[in-house]
Protein backbone atom coordinates (compact mmCIF):
# COMPACT_ATOMS: atom_id res chain seq x y z
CA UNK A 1 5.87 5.74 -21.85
CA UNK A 2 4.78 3.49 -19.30
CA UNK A 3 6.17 4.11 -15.80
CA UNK A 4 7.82 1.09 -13.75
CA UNK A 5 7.65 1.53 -9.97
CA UNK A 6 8.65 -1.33 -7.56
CA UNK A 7 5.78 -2.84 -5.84
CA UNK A 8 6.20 -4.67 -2.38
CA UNK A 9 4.54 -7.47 -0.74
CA UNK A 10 2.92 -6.99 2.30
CA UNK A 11 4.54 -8.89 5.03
CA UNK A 12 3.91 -9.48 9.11
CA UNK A 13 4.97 -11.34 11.67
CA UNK A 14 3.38 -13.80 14.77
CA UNK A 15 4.12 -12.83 18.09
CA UNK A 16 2.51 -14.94 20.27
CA UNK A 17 -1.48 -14.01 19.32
CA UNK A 18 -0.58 -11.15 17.65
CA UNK A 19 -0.14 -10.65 13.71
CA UNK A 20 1.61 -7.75 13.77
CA UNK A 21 2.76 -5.84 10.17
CA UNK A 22 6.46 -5.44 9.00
CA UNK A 23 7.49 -2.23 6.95
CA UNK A 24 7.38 -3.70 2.75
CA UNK A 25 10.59 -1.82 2.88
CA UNK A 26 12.95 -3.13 5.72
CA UNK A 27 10.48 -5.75 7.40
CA UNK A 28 10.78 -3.11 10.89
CA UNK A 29 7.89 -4.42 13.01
CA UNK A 30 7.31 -0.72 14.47
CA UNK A 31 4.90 1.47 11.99
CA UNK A 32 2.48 4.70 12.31
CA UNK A 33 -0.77 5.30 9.98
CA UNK A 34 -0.51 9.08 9.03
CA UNK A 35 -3.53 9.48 6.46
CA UNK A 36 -5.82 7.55 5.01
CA UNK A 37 -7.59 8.86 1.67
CA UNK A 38 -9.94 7.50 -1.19
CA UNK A 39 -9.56 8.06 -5.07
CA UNK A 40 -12.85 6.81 -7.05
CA UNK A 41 -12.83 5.31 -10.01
CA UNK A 42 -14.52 3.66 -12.76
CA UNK A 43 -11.35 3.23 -14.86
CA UNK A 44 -7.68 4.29 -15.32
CA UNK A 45 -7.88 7.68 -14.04
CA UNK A 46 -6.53 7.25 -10.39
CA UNK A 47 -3.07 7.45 -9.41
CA UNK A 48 -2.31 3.89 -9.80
CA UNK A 49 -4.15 3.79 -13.06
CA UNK A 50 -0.84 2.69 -14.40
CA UNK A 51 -1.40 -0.84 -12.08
CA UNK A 52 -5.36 -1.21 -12.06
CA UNK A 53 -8.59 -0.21 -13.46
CA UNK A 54 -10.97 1.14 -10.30
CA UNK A 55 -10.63 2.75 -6.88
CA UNK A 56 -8.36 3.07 -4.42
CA UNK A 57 -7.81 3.26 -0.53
CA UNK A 58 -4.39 4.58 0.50
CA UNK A 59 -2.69 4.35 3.74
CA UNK A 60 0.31 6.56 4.37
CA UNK A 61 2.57 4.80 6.50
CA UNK A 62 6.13 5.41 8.29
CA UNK A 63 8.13 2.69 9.88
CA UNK A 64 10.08 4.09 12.41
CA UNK A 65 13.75 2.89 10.74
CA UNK A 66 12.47 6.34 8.77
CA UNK A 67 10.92 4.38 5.78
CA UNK A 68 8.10 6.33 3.69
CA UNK A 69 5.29 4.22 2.21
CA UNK A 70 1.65 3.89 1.18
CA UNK A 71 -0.27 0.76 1.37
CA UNK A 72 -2.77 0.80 -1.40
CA UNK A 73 -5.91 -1.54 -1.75
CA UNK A 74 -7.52 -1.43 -5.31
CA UNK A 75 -11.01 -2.63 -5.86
CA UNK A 76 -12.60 -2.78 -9.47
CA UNK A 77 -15.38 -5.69 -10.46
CA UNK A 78 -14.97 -7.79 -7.43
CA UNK A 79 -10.83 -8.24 -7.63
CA UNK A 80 -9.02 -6.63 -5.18
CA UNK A 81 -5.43 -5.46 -5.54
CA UNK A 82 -2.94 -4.92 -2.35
CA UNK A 83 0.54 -3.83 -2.20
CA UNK A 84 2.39 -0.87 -1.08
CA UNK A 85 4.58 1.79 -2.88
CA UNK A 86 7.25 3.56 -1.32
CA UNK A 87 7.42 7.17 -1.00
CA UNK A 88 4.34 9.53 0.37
């Protein structure tokens, strides 16, 4: 069975200068990093195996409207993959 999980784009804003990010869930402009963590891979095995073939870097994120979410980047052969997932 192959699992179907909503994927959101990355978004920000300009403020002036600044690029600052929005929360993929609500677009909130206020976020913390909690953890960051590396899976490595040569194939399917990580937990996005079900997206992409490779590694992965994870950020754990929280917008403070109380949204939970990970920003993932994916790297395998040169194409990298960037999204984030909600839930921790």
């Amino acid at each position: 069975m192959i699992k179907t999980r909503k994927l959101y784009k990355i978004r920000y804003s300009q403020n002036g200068t600044d690029f600052i990010m929005g929360c993929p869930i609500c677009d909130f402009e206020y976020n913390h990093i909690e953890n960051i963590e590396t899976q490595e891979s040569d194939d399917y095995s990580t937990e996005f195996g079900d997206i992409f073939r490779g590694s992965a870097t994870i950020m754990t994120m929280t917008c403070e409207e109380g949204h939970d979410y990970r920003i993932v980047f994916g790297n395998h052969k040169g194409w990298l993959y960037l999204f984030a997932i909600e839930g921790h």
